[in-house]
Protein backbone atom coordinates (compact mmCIF):
# COMPACT_ATOMS: atom_id res chain seq x y z
CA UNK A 1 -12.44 -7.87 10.88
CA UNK A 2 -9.26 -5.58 10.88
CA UNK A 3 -6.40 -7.10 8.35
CA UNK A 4 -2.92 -6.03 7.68
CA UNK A 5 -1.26 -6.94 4.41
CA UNK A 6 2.39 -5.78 4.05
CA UNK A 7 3.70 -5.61 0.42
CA UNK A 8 6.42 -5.01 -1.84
CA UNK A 9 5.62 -3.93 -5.36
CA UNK A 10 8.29 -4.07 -8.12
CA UNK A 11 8.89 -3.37 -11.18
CA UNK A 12 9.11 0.93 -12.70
CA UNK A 13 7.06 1.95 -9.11
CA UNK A 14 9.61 5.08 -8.13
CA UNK A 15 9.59 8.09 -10.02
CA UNK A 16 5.30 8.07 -10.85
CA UNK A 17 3.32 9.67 -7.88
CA UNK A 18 2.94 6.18 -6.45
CA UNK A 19 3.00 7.05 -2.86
CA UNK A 20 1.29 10.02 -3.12
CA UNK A 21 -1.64 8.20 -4.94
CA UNK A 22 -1.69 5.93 -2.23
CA UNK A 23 -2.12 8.38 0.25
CA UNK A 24 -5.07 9.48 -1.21
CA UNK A 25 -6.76 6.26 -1.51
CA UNK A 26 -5.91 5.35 1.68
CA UNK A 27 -7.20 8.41 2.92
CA UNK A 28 -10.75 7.88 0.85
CA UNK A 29 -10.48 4.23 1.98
CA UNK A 30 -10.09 4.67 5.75
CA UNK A 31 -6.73 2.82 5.41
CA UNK A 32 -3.93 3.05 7.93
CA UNK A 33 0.00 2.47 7.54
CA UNK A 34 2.46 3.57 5.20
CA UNK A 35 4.31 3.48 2.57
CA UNK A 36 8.46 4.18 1.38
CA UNK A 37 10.25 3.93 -1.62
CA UNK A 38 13.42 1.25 -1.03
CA UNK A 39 17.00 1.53 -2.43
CA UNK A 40 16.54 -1.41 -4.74
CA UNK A 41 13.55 0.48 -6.60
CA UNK A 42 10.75 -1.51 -5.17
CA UNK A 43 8.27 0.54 -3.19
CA UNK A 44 7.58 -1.38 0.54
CA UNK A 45 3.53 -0.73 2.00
CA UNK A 46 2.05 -1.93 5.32
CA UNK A 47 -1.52 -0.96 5.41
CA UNK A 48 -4.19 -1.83 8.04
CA UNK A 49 -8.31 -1.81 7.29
CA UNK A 50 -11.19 -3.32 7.54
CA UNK A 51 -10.90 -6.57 5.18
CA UNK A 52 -12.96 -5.25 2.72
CA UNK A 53 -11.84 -1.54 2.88
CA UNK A 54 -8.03 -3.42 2.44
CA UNK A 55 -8.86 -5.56 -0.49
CA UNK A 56 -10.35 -2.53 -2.62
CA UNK A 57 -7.74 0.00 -1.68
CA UNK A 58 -5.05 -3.47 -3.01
CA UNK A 59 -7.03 -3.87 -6.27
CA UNK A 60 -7.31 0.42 -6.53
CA UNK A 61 -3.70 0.39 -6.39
CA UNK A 62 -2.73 -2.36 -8.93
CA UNK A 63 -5.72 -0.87 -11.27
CA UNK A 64 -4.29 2.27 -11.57
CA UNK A 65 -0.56 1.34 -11.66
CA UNK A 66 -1.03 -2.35 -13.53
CA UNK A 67 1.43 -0.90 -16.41
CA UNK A 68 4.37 -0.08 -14.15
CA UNK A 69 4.12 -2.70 -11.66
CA UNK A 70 5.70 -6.31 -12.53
CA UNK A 71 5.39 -8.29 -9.21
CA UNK A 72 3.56 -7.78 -5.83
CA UNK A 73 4.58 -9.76 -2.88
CA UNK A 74 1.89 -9.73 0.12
CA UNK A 75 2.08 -11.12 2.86
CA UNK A 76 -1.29 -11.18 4.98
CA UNK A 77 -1.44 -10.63 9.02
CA UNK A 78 -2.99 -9.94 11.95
CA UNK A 79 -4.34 -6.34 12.53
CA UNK A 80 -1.67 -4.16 15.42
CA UNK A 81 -3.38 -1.50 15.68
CA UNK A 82 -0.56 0.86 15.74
CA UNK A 83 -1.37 3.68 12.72
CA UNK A 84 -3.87 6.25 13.17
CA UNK A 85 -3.45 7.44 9.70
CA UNK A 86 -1.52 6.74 6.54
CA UNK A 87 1.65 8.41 5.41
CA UNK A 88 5.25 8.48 3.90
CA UNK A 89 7.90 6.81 5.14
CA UNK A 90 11.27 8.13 4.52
C-alpha cells in the first residue's frame, strides 16, 4: 500500500549535499516527491512509495545524515498520486 510521509528535518541539513543525496535514493528506491531547502534552515520533503520502499528510503536518509540532523517531524498520509518522479524544489 502506497504511503506519503511529509517531513521537516532540522538541525545543520543545508549546506551538505542533502537533497541531492536524496535524489539518488529516491531514485534507487522508486520514491516519488520532493524535496527544498526552507529559509529557516530546515530542509521540507514529501515523498510517496510503497510502505516499505518509504520506510527504508526514511531510515537511508537519517543513517547517512544522523550527525547533522537534530529533529525530524513526519507526519504520515494518504498516498495522492501526484509525482511521477522525485526532484528539487526551489
Amino acid at each position: 500500500m502506497k504511503k506519503r510521509a511529509h517531513i521537516y528535518y532540522s538541525g545543520n541539513v543545508q549546506g551538505i549535499g542533502f537533497r541531492f543525496t536524496v535524489i539518488r535514493l529516491a531514485e534507487k528506491l522508486d520514491v516519488a516527491g520532493w524535496v527544498n531547502n526552507l529559509g529557516d534552515a530546515r530542509v521540507e520533503l514529501v515523498a510517496e512509495a510503497n510502505e516499505g520502499a518509504l520506510q527504508d528510503f526514511l531510515s537511508q536518509i537519517s543513517n547517512i545524515f544522523s550527525r547533522y540532523i537534530q529533529n525530524i517531524d513526519v507526519s504520515w498520509e494518504p498516498a495522492t498520486g501526484e509525482f511521477k518522479d522525485f526532484g528539487v524544489r526551489f
